[in-house]
C-alpha atoms as a PDB file:
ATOM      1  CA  UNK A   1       0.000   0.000   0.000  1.00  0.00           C
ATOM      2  CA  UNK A   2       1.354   3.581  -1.086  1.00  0.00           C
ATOM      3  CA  UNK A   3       0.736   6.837   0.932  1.00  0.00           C
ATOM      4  CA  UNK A   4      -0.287   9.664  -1.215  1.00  0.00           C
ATOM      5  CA  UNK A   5       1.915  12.555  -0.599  1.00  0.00           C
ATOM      6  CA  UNK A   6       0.323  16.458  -0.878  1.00  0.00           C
ATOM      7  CA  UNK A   7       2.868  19.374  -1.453  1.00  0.00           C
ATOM      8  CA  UNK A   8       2.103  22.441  -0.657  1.00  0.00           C
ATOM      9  CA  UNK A   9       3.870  26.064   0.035  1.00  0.00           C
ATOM     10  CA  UNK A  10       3.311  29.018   2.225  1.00  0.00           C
ATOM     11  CA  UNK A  11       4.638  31.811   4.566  1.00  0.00           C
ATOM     12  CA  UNK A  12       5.403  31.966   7.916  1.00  0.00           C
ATOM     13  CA  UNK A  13       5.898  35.209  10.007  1.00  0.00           C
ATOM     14  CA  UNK A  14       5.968  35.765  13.865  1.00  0.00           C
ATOM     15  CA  UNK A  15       2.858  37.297  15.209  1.00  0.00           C
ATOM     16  CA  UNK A  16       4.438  38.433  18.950  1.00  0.00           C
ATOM     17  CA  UNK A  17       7.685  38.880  19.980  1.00  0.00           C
ATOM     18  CA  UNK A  18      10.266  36.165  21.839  1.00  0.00           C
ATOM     19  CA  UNK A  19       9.939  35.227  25.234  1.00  0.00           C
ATOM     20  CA  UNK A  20      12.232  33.416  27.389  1.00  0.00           C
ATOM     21  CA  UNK A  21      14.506  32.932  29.819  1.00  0.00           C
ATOM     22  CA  UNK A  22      17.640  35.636  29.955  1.00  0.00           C
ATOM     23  CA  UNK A  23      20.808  34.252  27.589  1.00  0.00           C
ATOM     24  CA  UNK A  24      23.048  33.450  29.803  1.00  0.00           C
ATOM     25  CA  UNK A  25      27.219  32.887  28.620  1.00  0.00           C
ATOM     26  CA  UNK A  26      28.705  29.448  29.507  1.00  0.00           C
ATOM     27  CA  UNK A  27      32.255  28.713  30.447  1.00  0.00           C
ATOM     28  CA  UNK A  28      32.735  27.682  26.687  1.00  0.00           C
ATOM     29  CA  UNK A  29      31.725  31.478  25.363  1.00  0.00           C
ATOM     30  CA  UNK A  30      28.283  30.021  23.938  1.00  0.00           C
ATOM     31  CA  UNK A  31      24.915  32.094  24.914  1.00  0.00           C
ATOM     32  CA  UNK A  32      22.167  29.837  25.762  1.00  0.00           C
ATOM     33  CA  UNK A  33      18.306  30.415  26.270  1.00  0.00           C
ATOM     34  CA  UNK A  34      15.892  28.220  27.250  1.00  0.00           C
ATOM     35  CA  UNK A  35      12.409  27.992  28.068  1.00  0.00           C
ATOM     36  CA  UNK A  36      10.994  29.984  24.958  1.00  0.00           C
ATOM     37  CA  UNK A  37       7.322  31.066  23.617  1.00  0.00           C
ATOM     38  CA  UNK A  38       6.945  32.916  20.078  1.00  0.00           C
ATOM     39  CA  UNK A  39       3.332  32.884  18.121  1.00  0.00           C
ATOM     40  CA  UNK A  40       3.199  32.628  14.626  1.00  0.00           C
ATOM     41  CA  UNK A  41       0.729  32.810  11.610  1.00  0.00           C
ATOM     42  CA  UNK A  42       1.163  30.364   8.630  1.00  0.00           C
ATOM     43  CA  UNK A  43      -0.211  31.704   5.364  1.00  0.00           C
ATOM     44  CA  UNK A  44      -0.851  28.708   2.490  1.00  0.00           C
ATOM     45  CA  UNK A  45      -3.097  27.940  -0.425  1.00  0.00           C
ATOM     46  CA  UNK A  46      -3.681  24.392   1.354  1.00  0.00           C
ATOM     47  CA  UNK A  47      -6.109  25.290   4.707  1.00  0.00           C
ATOM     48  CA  UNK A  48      -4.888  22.103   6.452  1.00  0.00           C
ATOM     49  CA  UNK A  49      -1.444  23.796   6.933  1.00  0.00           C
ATOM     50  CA  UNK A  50      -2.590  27.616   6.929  1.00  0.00           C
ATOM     51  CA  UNK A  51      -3.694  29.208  10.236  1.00  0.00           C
ATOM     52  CA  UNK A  52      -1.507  29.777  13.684  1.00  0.00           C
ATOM     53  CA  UNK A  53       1.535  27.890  15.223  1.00  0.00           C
ATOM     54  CA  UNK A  54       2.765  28.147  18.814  1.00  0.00           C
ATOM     55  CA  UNK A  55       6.547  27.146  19.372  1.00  0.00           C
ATOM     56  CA  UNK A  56       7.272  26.731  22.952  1.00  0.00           C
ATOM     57  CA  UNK A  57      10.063  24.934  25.259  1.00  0.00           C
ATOM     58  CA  UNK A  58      12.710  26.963  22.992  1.00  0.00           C
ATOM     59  CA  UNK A  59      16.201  26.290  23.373  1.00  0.00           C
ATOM     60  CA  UNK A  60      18.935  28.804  21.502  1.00  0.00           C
ATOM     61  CA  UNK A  61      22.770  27.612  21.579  1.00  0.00           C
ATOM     62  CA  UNK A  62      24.902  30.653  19.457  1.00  0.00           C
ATOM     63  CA  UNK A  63      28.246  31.196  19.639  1.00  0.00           C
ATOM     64  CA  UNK A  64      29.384  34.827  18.258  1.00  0.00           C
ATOM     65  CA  UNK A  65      27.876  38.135  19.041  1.00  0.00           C
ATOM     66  CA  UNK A  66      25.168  39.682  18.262  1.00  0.00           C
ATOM     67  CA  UNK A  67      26.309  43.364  17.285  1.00  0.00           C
ATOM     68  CA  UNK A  68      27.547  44.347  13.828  1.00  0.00           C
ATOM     69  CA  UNK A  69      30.779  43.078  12.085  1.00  0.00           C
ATOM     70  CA  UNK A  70      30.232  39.901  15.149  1.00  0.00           C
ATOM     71  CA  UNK A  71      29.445  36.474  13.729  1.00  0.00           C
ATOM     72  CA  UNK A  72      26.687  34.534  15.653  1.00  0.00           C
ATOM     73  CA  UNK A  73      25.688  31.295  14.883  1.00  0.00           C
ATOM     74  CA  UNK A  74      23.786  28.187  16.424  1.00  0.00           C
ATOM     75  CA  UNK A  75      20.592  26.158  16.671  1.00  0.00           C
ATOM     76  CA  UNK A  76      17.054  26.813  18.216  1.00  0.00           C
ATOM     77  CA  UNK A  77      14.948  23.769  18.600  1.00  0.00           C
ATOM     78  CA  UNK A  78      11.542  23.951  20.141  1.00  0.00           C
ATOM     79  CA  UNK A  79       8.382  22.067  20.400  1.00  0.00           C
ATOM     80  CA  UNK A  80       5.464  23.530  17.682  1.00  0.00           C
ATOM     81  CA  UNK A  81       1.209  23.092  17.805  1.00  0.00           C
ATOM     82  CA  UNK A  82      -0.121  24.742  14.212  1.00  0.00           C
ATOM     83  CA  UNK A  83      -3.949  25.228  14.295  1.00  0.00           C
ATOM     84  CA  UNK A  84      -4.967  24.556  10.893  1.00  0.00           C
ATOM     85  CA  UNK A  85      -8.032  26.705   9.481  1.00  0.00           C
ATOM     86  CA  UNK A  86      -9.897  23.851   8.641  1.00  0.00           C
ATOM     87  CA  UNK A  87     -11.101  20.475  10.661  1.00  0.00           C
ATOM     88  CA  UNK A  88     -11.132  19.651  14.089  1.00  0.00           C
ATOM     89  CA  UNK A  89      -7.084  18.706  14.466  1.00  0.00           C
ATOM     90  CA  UNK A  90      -3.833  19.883  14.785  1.00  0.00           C
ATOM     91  CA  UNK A  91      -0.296  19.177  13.755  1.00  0.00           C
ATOM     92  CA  UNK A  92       1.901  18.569  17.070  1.00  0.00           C
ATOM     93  CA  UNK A  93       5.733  17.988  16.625  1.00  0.00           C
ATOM     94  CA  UNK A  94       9.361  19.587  16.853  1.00  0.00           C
ATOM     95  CA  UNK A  95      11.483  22.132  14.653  1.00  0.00           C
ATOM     96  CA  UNK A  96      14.962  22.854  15.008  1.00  0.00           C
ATOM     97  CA  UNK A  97      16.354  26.346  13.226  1.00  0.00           C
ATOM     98  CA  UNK A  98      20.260  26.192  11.978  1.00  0.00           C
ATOM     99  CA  UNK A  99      21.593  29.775  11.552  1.00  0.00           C
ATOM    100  CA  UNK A 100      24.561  32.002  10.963  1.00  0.00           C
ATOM    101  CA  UNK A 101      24.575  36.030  10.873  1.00  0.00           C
ATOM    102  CA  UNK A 102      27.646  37.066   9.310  1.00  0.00           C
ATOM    103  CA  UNK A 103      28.271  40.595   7.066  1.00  0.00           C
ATOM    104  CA  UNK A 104      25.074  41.629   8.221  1.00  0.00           C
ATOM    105  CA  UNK A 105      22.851  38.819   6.689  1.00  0.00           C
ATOM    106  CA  UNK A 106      20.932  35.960   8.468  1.00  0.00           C
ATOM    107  CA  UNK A 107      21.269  32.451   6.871  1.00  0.00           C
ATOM    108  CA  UNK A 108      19.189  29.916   8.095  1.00  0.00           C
ATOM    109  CA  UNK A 109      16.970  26.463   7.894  1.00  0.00           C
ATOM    110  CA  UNK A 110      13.731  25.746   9.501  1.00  0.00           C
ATOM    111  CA  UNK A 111      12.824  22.258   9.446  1.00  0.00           C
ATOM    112  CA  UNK A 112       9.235  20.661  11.446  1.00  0.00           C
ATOM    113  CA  UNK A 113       8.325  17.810  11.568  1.00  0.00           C
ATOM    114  CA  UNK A 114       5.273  16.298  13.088  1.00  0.00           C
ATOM    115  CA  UNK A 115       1.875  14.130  13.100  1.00  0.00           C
ATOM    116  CA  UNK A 116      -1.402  15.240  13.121  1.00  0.00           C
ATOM    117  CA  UNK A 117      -4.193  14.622  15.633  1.00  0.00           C
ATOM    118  CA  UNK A 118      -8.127  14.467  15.734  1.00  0.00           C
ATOM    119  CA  UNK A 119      -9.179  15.108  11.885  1.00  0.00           C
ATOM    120  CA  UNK A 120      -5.487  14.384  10.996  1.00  0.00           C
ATOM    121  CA  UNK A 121      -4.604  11.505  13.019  1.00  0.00           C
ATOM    122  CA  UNK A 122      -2.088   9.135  10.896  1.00  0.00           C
ATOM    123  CA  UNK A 123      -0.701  11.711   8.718  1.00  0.00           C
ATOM    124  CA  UNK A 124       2.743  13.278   9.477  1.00  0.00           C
ATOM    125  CA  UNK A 125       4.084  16.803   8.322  1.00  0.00           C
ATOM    126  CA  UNK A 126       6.908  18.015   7.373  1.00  0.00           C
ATOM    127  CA  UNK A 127       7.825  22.053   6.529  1.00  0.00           C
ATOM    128  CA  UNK A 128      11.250  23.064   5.311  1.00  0.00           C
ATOM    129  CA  UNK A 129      12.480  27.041   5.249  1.00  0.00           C
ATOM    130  CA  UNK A 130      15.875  27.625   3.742  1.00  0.00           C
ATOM    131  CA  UNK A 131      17.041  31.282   2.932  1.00  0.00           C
ATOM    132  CA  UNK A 132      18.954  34.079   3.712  1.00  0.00           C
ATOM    133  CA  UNK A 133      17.943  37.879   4.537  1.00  0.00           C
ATOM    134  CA  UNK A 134      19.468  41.018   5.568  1.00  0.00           C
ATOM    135  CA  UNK A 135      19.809  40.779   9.641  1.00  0.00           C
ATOM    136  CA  UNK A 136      17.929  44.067  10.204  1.00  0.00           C
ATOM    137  CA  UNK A 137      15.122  42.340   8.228  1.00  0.00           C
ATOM    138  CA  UNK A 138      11.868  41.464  10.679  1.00  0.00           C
ATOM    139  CA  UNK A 139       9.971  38.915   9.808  1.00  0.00           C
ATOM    140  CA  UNK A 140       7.237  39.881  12.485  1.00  0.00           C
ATOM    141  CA  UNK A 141       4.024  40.554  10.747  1.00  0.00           C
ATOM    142  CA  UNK A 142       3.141  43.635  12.621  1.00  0.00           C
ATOM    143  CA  UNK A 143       6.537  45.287  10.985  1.00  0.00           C
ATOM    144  CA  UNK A 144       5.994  47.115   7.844  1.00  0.00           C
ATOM    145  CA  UNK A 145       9.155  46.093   6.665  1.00  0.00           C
ATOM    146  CA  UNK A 146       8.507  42.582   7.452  1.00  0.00           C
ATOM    147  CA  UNK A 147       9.303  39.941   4.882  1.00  0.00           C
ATOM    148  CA  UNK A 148       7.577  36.828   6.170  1.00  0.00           C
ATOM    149  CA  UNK A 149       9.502  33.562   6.012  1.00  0.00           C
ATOM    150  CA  UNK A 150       8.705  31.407   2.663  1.00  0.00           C
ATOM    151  CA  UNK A 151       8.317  27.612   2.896  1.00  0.00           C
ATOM    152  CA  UNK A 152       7.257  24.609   1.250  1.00  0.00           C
ATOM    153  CA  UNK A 153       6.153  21.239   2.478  1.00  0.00           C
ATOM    154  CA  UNK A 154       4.401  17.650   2.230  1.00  0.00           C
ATOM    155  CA  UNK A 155       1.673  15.972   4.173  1.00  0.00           C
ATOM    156  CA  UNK A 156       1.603  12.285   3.933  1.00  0.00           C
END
């Protein structure tokens, strides 16, 4: 028996701002965070993946600075729920974020990965996010200079 597979593509962008724990330095120079809440709204064509996402129990691990002409980078994972416009369900799982900030621009990777419950039970998810943008770039929605996050995906 063969799964169907359904791509689809969309946007993300953060509708509040990061909270957490303070960083705090360790004795090896990395900044750590933990303990993390950021809301987010997911824009697609496909309503079973549109609608909002909560990403909580963040963890950051950087190494570098944060000011200009520093180079930070590291790995945020965190625990996601996305609300989906549509059924009675929701998609549950974990995402991990890979990024470096060097010259001024912000590369990173956004992978999830998770299963669906109650109208969605049996199927897993999987979103992937892969680009880079100036640092000083927001991608919160309530910025006007915001550039929300492009992604594309597959439910099977």
């Amino acid at each position: 028996m063969s799964l169907s597979k359904f791509t689809f593509t969309g946007n993300l962008c953060r509708t509040d701002d990061f909270s957490g724990t303070p960083w705090v330095e360790l004795p090896s120079g990395r900044l750590f965070s933990q303990g993390g809440f950021a809301a987010w709204l997911v824009t697609s064509p496909d309503p079973r993946v549109a609608g909002e996402m909560e990403s909580y129990n963040m963890v950051f691990n950087v190494k570098g600075g944060f000011f200009p002409g520093q180079t930070l980078e590291g790995n945020a994972h965190a625990h996601f729920t996305l609300y989906p416009t549509v059924g009675s369900g929701t998609w549950e799982g974990v995402f991990e974020c890979l990024y470096k900030i060097e010259d001024g621009t912000n590369y990173h990777t956004l992978i999830l990965n998770g299963h669906g419950t109650g109208d969605f039970q049996g199927m897993v998810i999987k979103i992937k996010e892969t680009h880079e943008i100036p640092f000083a770039t927001s991608m919160a929605c309530w910025m006007p200079e915001a550039e929300p996050w492009p992604f594309n995906g597959h439910i099977k």
